[in-house]
C-alpha atoms as a PDB file:
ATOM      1  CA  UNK A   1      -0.494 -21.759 -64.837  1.00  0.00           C
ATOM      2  CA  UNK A   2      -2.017 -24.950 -67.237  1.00  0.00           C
ATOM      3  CA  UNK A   3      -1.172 -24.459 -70.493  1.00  0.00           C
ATOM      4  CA  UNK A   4       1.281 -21.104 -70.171  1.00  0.00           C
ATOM      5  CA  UNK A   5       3.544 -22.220 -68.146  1.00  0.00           C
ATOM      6  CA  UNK A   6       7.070 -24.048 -69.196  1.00  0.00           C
ATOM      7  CA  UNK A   7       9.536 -26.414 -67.010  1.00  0.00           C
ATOM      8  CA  UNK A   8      12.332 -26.343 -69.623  1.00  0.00           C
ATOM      9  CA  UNK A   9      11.175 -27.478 -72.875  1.00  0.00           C
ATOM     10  CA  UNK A  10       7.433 -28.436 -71.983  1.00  0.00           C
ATOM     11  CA  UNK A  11       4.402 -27.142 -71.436  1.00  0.00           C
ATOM     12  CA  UNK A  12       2.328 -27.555 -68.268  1.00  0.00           C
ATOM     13  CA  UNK A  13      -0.887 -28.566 -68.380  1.00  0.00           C
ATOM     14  CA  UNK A  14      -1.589 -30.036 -65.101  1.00  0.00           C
ATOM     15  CA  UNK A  15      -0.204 -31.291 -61.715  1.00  0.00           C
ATOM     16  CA  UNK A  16      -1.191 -34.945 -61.076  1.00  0.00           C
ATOM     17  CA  UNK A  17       0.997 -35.334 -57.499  1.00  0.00           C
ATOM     18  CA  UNK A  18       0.179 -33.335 -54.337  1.00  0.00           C
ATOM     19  CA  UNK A  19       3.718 -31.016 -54.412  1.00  0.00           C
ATOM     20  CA  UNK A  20       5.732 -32.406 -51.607  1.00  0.00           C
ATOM     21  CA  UNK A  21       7.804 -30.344 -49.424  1.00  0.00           C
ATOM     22  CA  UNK A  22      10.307 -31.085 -46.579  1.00  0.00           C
ATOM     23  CA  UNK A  23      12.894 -28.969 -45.564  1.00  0.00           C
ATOM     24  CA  UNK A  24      13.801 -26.144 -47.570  1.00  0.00           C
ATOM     25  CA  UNK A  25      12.818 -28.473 -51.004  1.00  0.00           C
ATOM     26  CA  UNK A  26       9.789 -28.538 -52.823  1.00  0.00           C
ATOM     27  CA  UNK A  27       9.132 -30.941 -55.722  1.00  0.00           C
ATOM     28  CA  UNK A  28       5.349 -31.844 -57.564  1.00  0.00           C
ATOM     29  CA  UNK A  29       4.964 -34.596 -60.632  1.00  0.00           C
ATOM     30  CA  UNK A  30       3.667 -32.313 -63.632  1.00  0.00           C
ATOM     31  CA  UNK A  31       1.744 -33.244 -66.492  1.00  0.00           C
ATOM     32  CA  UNK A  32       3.242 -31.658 -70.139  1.00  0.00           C
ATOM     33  CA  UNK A  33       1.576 -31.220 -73.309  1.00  0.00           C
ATOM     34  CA  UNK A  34       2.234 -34.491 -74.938  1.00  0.00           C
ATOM     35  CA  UNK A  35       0.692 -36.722 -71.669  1.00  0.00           C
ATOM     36  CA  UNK A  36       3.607 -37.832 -69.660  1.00  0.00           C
ATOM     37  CA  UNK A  37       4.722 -36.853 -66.531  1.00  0.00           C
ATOM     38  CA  UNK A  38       8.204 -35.014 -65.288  1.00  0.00           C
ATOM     39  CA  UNK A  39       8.975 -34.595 -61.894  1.00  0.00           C
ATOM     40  CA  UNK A  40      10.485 -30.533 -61.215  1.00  0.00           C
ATOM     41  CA  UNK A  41      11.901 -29.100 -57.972  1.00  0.00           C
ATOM     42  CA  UNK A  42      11.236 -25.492 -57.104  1.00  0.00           C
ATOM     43  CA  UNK A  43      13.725 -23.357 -57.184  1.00  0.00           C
ATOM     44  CA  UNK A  44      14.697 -19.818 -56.738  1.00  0.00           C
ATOM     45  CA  UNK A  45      14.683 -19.002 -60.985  1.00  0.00           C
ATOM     46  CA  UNK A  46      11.575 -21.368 -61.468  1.00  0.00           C
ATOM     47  CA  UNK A  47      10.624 -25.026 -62.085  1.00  0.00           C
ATOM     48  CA  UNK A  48      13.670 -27.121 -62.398  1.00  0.00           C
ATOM     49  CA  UNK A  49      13.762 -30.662 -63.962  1.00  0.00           C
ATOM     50  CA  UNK A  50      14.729 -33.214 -61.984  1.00  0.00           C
ATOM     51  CA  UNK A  51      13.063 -36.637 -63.287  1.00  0.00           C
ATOM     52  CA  UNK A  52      12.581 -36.183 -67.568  1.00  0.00           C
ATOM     53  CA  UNK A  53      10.459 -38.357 -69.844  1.00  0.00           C
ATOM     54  CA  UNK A  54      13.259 -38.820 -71.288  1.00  0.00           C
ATOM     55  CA  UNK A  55      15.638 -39.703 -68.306  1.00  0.00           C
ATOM     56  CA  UNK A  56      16.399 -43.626 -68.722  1.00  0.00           C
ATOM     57  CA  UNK A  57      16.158 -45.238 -65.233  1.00  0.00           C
ATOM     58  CA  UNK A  58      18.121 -48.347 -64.129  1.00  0.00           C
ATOM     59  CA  UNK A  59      15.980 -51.046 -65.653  1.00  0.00           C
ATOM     60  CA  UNK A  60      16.898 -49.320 -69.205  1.00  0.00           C
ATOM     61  CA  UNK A  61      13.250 -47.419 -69.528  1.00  0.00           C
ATOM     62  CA  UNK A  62      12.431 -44.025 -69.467  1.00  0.00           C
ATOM     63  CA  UNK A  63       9.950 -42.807 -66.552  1.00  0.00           C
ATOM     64  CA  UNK A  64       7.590 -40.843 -68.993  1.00  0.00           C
ATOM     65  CA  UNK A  65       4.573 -41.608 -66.319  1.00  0.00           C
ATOM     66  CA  UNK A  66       5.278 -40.959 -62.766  1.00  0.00           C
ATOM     67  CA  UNK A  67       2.471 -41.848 -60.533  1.00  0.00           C
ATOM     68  CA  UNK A  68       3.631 -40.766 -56.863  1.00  0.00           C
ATOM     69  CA  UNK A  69       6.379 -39.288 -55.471  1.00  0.00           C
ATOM     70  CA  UNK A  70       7.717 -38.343 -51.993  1.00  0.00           C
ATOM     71  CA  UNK A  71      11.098 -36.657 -51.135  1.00  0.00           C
ATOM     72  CA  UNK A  72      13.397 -36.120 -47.939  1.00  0.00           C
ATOM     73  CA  UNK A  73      15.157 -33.241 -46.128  1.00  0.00           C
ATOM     74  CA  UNK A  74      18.694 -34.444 -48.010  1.00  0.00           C
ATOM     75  CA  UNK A  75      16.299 -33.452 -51.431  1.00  0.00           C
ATOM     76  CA  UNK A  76      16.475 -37.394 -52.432  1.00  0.00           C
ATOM     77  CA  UNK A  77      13.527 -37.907 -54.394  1.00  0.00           C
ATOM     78  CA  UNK A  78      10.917 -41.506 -54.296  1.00  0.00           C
ATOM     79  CA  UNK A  79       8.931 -41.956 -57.216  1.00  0.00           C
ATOM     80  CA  UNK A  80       6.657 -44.718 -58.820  1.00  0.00           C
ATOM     81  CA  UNK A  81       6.797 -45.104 -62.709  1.00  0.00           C
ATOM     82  CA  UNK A  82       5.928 -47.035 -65.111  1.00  0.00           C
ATOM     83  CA  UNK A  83       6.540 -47.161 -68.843  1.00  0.00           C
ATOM     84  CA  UNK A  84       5.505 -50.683 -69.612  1.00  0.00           C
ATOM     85  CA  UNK A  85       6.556 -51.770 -66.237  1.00  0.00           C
ATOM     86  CA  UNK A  86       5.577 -50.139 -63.047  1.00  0.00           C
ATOM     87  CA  UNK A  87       8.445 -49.609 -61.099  1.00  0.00           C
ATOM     88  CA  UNK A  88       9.921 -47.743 -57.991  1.00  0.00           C
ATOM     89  CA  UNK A  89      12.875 -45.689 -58.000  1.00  0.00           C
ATOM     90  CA  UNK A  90      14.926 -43.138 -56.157  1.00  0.00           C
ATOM     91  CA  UNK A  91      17.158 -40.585 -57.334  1.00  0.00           C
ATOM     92  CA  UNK A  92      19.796 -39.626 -54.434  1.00  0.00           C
ATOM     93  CA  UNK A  93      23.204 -37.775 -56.007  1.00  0.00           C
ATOM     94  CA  UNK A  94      22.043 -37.413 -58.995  1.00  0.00           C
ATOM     95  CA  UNK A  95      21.974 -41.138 -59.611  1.00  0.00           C
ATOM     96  CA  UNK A  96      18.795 -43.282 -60.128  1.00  0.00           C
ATOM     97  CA  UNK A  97      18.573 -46.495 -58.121  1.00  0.00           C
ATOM     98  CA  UNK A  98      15.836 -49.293 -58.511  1.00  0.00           C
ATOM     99  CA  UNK A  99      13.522 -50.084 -55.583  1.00  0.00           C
ATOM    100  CA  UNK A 100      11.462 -52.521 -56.765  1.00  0.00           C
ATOM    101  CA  UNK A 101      10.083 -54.003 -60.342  1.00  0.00           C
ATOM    102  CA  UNK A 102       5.958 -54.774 -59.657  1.00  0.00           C
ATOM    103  CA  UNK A 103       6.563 -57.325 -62.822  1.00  0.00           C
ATOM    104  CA  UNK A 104       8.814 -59.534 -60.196  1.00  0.00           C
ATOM    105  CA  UNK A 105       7.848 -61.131 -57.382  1.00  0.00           C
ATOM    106  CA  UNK A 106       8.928 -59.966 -53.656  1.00  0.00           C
ATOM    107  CA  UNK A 107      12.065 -62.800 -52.449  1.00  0.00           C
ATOM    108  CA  UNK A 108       9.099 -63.821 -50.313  1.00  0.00           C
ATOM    109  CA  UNK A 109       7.791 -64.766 -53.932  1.00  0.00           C
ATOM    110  CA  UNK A 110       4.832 -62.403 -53.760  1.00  0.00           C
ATOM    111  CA  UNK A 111       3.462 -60.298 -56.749  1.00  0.00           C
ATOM    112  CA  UNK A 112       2.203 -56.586 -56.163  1.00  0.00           C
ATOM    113  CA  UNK A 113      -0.682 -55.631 -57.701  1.00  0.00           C
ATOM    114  CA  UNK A 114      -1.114 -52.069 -56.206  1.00  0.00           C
ATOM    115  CA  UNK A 115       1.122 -49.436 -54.262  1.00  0.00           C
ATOM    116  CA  UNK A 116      -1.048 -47.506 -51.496  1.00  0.00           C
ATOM    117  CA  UNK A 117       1.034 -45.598 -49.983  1.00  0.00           C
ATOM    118  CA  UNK A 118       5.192 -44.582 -49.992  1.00  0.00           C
ATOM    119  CA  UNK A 119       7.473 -42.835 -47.208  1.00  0.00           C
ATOM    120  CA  UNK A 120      11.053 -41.987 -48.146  1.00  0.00           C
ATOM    121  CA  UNK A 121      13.187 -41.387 -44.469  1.00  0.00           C
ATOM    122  CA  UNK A 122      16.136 -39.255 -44.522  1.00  0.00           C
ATOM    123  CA  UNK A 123      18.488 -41.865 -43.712  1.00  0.00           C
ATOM    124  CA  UNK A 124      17.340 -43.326 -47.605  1.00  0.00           C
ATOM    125  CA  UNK A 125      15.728 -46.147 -45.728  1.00  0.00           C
ATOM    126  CA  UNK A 126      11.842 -46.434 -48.418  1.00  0.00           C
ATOM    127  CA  UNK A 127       8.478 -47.982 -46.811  1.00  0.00           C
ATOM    128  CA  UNK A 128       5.944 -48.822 -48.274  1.00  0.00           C
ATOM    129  CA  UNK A 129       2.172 -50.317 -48.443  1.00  0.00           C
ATOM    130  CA  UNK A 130       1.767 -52.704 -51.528  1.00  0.00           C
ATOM    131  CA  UNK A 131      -1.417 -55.102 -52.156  1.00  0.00           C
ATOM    132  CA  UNK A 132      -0.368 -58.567 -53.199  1.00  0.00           C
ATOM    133  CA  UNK A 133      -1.902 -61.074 -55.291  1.00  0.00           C
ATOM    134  CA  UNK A 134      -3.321 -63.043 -52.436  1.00  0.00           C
ATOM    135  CA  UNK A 135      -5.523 -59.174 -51.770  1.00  0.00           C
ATOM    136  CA  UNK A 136      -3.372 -58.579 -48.457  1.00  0.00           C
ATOM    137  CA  UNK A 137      -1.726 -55.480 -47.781  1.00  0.00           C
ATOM    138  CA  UNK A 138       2.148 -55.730 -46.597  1.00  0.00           C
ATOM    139  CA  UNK A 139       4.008 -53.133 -44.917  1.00  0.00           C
ATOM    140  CA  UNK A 140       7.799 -53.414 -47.286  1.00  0.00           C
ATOM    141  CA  UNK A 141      11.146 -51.893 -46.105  1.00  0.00           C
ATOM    142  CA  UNK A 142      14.083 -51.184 -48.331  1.00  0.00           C
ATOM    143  CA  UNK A 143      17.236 -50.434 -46.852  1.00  0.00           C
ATOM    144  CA  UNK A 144      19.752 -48.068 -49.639  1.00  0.00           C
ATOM    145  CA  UNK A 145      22.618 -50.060 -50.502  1.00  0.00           C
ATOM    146  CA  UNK A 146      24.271 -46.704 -51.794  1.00  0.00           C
END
């Protein structure tokens, strides 16, 4: 419940992400009492963190405002973040690994402006729908290199 209940040390207040499911996991993006966003995995005791405002992610930040997330059956979690740089980012083992940076262009040398929409596949393999700086929407692939 907003505002009584607690994912470790924070206080809920509300839950900006649609809670997304698949298999037997269950995570949601919630909004704590200072403003920023964690990402916490249902579990059998409770909410469970899984992405901290404090956790620092491979570009050296720390994703204290998680946008969207999506997960997989293997419980490997997608999430966009930004904390002065909007960013996307997928924690599989435990370990964080960068998607893409939005600050840098594409290697076909486009910018994205806007993410609409994010799929993460079991096999690791991320797609999704980004609006570039020319106002076209591309369909992008990344393949895991883990």
């Amino acid at each position: 419940m907003p505002n009584e209940t607690r994912v470790g040390e924070h206080l809920l207040t509300t839950l900006p992400n649609t809670p997304r499911a698949s298999g037997s996991r269950l995570m949601s993006g919630l909004t704590v009492a200072n403003g920023s966003n964690i990402v916490a995995e249902w579990q059998p005791e409770g909410w469970a963190t899984v992405v901290n405002i404090s956790t620092e992610m491979p570009n050296g930040q720390v994703a204290n405002s998680i946008g969207a997330i999506d997960i997989n059956a293997g419980g490997d979690l997608l999430f966009q973040f930004a904390n002065g740089v909007n960013s996307l980012a997928v924690r599989r083992g435990g370990k964080f690994y960068q998607v893409h940076n939005f600050y840098r262009p594409t290697p076909q040398g486009d910018f994205l402006l806007r993410m609409n929409s994010m799929d993460l596949r079991d096999d690791g393999t991320v797609y999704f729908l980004a609006v570039t700086q020319d106002d076209e929407v591309v369909l992008y692939e990344a393949r895991p290199l883990f």
